[in-house]
PDB file of N, CA and C in Angstrom:
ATOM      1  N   UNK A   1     129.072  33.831  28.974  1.00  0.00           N
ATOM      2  CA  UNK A   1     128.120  32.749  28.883  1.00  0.00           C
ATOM      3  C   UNK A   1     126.970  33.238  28.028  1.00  0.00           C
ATOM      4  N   UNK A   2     126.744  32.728  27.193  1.00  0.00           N
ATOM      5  CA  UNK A   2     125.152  32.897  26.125  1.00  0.00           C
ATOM      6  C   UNK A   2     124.518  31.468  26.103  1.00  0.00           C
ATOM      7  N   UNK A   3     123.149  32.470  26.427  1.00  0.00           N
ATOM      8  CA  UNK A   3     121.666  31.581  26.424  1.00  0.00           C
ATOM      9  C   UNK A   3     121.034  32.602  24.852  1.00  0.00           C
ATOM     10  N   UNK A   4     120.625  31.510  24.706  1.00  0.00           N
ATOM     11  CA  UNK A   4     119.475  31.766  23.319  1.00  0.00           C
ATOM     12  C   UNK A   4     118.736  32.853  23.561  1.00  0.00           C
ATOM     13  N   UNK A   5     117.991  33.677  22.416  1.00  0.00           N
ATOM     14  CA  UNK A   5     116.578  33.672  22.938  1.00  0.00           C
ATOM     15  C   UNK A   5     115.241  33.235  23.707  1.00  0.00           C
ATOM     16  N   UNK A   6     115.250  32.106  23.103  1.00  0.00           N
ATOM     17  CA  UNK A   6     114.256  31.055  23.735  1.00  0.00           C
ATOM     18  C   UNK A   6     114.341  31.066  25.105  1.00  0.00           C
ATOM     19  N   UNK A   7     115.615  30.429  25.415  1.00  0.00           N
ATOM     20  CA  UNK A   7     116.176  30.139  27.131  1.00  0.00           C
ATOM     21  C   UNK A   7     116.128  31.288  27.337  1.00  0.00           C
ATOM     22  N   UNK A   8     115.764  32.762  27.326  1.00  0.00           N
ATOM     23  CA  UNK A   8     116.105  33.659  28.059  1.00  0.00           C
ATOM     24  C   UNK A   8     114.285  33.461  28.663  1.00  0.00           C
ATOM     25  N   UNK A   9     113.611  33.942  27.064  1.00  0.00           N
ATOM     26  CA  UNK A   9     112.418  33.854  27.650  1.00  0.00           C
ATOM     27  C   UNK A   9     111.879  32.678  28.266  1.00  0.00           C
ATOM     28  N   UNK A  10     112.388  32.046  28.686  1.00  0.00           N
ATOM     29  CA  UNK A  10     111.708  30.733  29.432  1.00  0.00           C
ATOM     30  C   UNK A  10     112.331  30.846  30.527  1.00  0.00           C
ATOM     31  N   UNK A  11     113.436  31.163  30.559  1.00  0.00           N
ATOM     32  CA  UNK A  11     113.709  31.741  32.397  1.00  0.00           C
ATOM     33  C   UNK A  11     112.659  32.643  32.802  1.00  0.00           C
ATOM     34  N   UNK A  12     112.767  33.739  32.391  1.00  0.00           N
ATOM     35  CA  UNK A  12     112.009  35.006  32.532  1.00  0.00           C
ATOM     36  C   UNK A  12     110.911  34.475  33.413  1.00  0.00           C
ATOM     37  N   UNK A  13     110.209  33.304  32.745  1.00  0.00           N
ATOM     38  CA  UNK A  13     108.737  32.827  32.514  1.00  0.00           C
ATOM     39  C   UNK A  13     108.854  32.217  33.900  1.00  0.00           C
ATOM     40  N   UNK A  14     109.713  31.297  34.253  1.00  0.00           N
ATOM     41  CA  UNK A  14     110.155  30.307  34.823  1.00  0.00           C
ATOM     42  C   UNK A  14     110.130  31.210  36.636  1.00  0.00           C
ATOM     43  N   UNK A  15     110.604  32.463  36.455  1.00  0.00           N
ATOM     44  CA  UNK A  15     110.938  33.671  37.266  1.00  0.00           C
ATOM     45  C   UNK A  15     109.673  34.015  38.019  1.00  0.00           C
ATOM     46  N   UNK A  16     108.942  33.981  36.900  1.00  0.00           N
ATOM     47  CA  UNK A  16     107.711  34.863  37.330  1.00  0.00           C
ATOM     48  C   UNK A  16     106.680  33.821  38.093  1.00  0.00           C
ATOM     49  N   UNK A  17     106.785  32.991  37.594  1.00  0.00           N
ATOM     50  CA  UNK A  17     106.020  31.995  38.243  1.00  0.00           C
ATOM     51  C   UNK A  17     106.778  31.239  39.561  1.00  0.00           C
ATOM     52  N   UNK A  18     107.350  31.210  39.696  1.00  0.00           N
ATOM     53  CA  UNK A  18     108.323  31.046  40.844  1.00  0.00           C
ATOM     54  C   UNK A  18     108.569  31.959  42.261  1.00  0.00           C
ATOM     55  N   UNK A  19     107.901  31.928  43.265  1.00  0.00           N
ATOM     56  CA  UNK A  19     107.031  32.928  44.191  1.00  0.00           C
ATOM     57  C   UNK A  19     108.548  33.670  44.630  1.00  0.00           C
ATOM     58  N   UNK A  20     109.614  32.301  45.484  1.00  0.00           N
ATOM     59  CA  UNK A  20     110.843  33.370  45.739  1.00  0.00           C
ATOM     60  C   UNK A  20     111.536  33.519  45.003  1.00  0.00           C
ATOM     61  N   UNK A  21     111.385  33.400  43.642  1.00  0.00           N
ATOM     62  CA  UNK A  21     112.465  34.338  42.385  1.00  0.00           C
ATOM     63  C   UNK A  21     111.689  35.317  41.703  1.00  0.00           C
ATOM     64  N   UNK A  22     110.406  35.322  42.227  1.00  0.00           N
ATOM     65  CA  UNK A  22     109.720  36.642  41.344  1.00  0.00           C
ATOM     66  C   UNK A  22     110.352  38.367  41.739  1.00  0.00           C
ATOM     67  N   UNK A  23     111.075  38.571  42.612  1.00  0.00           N
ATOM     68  CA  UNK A  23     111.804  39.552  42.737  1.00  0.00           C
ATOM     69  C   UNK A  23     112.916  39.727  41.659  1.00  0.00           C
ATOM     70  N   UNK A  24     113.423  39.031  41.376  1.00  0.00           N
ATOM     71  CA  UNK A  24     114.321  38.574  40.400  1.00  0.00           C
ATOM     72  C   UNK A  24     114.382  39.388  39.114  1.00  0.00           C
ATOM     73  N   UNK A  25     112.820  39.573  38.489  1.00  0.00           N
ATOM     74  CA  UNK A  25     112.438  39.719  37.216  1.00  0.00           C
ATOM     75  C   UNK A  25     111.885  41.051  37.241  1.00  0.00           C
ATOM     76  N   UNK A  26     112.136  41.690  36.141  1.00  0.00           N
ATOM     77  CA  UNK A  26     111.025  43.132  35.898  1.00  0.00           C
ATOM     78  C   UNK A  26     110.926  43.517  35.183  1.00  0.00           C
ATOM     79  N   UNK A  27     110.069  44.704  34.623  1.00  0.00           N
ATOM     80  CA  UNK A  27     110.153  45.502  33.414  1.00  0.00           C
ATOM     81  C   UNK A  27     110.980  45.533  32.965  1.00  0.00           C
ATOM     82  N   UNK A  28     112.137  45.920  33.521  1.00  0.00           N
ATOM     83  CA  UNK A  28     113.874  46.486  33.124  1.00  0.00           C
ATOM     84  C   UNK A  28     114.005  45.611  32.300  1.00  0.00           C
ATOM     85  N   UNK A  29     113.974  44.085  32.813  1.00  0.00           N
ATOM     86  CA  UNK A  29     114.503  42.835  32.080  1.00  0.00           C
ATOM     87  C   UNK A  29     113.977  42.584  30.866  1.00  0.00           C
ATOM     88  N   UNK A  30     112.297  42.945  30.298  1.00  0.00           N
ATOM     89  CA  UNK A  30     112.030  42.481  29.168  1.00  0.00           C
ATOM     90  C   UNK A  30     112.220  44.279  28.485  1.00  0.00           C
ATOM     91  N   UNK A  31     112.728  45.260  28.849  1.00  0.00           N
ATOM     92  CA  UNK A  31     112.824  46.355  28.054  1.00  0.00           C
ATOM     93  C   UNK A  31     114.271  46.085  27.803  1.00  0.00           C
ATOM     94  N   UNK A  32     115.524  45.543  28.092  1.00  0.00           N
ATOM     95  CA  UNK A  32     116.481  44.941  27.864  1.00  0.00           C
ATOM     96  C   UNK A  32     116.606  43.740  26.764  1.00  0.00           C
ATOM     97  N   UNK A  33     115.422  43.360  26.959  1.00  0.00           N
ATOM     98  CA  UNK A  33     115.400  42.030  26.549  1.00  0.00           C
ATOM     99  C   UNK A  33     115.027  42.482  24.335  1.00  0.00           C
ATOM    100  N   UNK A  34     114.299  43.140  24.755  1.00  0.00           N
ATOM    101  CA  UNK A  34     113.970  44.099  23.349  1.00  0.00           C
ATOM    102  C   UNK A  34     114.883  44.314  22.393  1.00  0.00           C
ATOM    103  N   UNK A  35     115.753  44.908  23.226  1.00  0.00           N
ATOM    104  CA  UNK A  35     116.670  45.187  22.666  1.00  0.00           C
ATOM    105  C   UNK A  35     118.057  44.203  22.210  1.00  0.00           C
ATOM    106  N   UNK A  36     117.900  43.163  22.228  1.00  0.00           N
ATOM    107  CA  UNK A  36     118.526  41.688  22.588  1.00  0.00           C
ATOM    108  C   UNK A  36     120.105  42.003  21.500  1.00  0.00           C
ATOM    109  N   UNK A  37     119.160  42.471  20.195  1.00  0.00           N
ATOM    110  CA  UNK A  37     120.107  42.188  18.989  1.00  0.00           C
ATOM    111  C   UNK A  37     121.161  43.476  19.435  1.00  0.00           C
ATOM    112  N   UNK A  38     120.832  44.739  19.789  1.00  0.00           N
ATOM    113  CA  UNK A  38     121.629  45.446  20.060  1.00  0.00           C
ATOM    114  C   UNK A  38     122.700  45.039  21.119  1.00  0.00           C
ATOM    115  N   UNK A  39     122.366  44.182  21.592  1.00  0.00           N
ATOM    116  CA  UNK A  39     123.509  43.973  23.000  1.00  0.00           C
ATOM    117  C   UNK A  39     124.265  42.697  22.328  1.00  0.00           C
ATOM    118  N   UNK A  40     123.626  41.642  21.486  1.00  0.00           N
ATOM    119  CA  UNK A  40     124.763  40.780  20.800  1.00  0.00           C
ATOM    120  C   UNK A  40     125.554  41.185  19.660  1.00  0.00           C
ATOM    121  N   UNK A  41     125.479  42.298  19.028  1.00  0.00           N
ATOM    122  CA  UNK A  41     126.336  43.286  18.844  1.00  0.00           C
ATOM    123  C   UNK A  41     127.112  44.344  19.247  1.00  0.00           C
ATOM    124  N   UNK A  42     126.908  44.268  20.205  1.00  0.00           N
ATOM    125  CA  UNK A  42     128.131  45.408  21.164  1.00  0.00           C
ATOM    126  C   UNK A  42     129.385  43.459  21.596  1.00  0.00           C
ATOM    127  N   UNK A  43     128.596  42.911  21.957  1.00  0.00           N
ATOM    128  CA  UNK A  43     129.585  41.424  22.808  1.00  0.00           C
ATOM    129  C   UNK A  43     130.023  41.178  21.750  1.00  0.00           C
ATOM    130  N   UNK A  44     129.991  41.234  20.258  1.00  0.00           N
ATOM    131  CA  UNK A  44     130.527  40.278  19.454  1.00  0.00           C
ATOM    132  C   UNK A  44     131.653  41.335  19.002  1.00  0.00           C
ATOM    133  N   UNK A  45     131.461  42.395  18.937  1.00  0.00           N
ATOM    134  CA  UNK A  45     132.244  43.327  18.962  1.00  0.00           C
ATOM    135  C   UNK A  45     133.555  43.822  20.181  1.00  0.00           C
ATOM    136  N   UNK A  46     132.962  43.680  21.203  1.00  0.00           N
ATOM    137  CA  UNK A  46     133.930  43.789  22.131  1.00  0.00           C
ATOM    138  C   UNK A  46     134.855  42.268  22.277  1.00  0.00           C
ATOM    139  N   UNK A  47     134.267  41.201  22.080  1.00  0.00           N
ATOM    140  CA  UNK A  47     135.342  40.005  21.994  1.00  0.00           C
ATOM    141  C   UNK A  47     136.185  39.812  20.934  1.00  0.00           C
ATOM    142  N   UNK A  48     135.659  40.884  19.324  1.00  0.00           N
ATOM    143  CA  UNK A  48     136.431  40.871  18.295  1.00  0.00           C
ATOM    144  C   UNK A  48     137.889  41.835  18.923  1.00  0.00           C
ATOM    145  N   UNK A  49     137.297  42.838  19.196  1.00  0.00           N
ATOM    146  CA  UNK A  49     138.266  44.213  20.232  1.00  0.00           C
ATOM    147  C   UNK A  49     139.406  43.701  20.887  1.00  0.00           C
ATOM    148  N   UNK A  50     138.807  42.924  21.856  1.00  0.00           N
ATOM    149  CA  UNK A  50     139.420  42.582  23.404  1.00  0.00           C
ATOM    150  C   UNK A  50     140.090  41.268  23.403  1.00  0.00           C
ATOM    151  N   UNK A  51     140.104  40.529  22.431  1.00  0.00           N
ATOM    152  CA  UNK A  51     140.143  39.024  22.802  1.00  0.00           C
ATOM    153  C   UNK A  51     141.969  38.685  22.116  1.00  0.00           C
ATOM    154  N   UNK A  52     142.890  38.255  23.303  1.00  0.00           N
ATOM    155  CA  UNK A  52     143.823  38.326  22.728  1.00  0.00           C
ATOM    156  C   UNK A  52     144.491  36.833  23.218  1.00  0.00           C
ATOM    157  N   UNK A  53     145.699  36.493  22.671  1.00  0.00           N
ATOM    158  CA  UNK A  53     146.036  35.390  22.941  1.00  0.00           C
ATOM    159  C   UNK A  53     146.663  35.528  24.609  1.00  0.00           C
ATOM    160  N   UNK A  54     147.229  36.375  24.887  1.00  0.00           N
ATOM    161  CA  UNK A  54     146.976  36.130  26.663  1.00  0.00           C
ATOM    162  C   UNK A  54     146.061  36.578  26.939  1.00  0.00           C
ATOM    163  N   UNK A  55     145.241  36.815  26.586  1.00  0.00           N
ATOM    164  CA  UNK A  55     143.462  37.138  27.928  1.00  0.00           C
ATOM    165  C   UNK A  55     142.517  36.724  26.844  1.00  0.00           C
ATOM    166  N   UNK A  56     142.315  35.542  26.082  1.00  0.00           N
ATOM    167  CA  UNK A  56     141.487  35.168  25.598  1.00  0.00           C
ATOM    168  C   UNK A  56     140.126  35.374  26.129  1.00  0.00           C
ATOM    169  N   UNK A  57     139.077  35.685  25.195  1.00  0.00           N
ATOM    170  CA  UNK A  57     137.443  35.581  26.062  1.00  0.00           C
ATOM    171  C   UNK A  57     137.368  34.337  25.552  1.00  0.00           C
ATOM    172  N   UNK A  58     136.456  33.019  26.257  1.00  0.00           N
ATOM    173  CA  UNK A  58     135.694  31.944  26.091  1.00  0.00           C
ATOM    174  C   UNK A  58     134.166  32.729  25.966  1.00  0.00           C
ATOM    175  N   UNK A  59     133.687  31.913  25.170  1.00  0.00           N
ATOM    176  CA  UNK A  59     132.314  32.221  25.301  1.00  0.00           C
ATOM    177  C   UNK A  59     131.593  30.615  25.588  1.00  0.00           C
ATOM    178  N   UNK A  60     130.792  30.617  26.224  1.00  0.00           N
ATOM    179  CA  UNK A  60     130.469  29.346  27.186  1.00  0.00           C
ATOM    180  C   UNK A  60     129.056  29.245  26.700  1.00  0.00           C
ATOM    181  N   UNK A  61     128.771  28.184  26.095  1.00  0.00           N
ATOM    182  CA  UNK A  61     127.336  27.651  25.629  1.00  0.00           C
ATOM    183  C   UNK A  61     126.416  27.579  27.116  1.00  0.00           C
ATOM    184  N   UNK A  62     125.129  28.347  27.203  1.00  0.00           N
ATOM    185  CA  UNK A  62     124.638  28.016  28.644  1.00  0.00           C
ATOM    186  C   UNK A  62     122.858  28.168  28.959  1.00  0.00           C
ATOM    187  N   UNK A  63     122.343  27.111  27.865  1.00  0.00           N
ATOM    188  CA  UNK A  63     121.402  27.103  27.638  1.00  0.00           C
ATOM    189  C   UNK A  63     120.803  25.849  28.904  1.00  0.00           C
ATOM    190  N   UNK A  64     121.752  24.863  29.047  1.00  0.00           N
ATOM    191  CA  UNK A  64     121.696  24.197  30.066  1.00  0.00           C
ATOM    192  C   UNK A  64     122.789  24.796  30.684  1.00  0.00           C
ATOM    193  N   UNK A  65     122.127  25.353  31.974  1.00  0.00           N
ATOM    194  CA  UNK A  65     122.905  25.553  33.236  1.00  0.00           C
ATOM    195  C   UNK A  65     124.115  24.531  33.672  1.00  0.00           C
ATOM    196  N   UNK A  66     123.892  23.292  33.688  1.00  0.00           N
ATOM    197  CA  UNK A  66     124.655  22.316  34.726  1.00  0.00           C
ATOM    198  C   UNK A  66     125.973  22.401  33.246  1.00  0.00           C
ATOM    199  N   UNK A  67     125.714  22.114  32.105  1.00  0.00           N
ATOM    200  CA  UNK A  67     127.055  21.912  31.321  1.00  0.00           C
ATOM    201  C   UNK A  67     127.742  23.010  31.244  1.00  0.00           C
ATOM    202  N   UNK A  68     126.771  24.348  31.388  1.00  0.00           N
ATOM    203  CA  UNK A  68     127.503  25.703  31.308  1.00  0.00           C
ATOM    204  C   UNK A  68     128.705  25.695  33.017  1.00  0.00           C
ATOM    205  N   UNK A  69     128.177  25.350  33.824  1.00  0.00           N
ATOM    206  CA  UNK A  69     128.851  25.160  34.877  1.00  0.00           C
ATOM    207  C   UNK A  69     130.100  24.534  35.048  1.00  0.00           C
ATOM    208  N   UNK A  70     130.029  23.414  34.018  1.00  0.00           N
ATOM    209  CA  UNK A  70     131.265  22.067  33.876  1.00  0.00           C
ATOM    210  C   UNK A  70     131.979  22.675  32.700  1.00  0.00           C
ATOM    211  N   UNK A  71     131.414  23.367  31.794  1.00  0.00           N
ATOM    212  CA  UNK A  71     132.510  23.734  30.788  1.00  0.00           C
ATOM    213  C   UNK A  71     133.228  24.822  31.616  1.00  0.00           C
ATOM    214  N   UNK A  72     132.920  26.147  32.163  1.00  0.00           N
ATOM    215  CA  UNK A  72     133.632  27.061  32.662  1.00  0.00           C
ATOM    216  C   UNK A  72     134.919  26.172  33.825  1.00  0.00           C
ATOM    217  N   UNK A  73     134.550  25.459  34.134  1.00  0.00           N
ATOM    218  CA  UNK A  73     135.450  25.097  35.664  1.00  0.00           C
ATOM    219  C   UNK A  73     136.351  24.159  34.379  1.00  0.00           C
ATOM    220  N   UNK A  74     135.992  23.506  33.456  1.00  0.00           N
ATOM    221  CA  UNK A  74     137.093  22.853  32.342  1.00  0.00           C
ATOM    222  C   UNK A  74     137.743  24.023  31.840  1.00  0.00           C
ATOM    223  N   UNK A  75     137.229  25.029  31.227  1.00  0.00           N
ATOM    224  CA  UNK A  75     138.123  25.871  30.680  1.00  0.00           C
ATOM    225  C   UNK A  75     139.050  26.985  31.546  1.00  0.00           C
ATOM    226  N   UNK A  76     138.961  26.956  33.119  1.00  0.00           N
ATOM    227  CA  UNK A  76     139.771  27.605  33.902  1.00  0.00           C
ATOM    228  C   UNK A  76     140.710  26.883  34.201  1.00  0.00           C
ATOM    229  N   UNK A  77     140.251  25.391  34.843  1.00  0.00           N
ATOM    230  CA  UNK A  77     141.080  24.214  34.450  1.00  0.00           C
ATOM    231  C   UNK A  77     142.481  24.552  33.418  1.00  0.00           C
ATOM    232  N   UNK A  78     141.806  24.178  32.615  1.00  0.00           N
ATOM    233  CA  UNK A  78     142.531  24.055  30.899  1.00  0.00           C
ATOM    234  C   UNK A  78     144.070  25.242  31.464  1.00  0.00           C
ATOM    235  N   UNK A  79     143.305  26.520  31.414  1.00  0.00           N
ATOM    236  CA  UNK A  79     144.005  27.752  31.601  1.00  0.00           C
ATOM    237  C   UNK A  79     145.118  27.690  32.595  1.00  0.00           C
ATOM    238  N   UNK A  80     144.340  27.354  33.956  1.00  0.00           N
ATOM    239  CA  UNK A  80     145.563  27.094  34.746  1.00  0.00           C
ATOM    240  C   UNK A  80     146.598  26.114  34.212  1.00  0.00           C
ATOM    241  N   UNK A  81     146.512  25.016  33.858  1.00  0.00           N
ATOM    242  CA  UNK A  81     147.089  23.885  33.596  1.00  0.00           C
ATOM    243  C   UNK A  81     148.480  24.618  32.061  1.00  0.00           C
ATOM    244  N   UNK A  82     147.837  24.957  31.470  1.00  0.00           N
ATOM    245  CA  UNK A  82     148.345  25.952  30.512  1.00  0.00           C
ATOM    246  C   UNK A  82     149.763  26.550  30.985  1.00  0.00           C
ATOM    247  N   UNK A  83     149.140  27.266  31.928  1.00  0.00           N
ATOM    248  CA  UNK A  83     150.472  28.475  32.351  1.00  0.00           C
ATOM    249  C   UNK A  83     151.211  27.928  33.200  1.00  0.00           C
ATOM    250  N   UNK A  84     150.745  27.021  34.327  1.00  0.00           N
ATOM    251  CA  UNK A  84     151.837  26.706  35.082  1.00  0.00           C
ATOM    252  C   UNK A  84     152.617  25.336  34.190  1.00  0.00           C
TER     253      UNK A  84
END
């Protein structure tokens, strides 16, 4: 599942201000977060690697939560429906 930039930092934001999800969030997350481009280059790389016609990776748009939710349960869907 990938969220933008933007949507990351607006969760983050969203986190902190939010009394029982402020545990949630920490340093770790925006010293991670820094590093953003390095980690969408290791994923784009490992799905170039890994991604085969029986174990396909999906990558799931999930900038809105609720469609990211409905596409995954469509594309397991899909999958099951597929094989059997």
């Amino acid at each position: 599942m990938h969220i933008d930039a933007d949507e990351q930092l607006d969760r983050f934001t969203a986190r902190e201000k939010t009394p029982y999800k402020k545990y949630r969030i920490g340093a770790e997350d925006y010293r991670n977060r820094a590093r953003r481009a390095d980690y969408v280059t290791a994923v784009n790389e490992m799905v170039a690697r890994t991604s085969t016609s029986l174990a396909p990776w999906h990558l799931i748009p999930a900038n809105d939560k609720r469609y990211a939710r409905v596409a995954v349960l469509r594309t397991v869907c899909g999958a099951l429906r597929k094989a059997l």
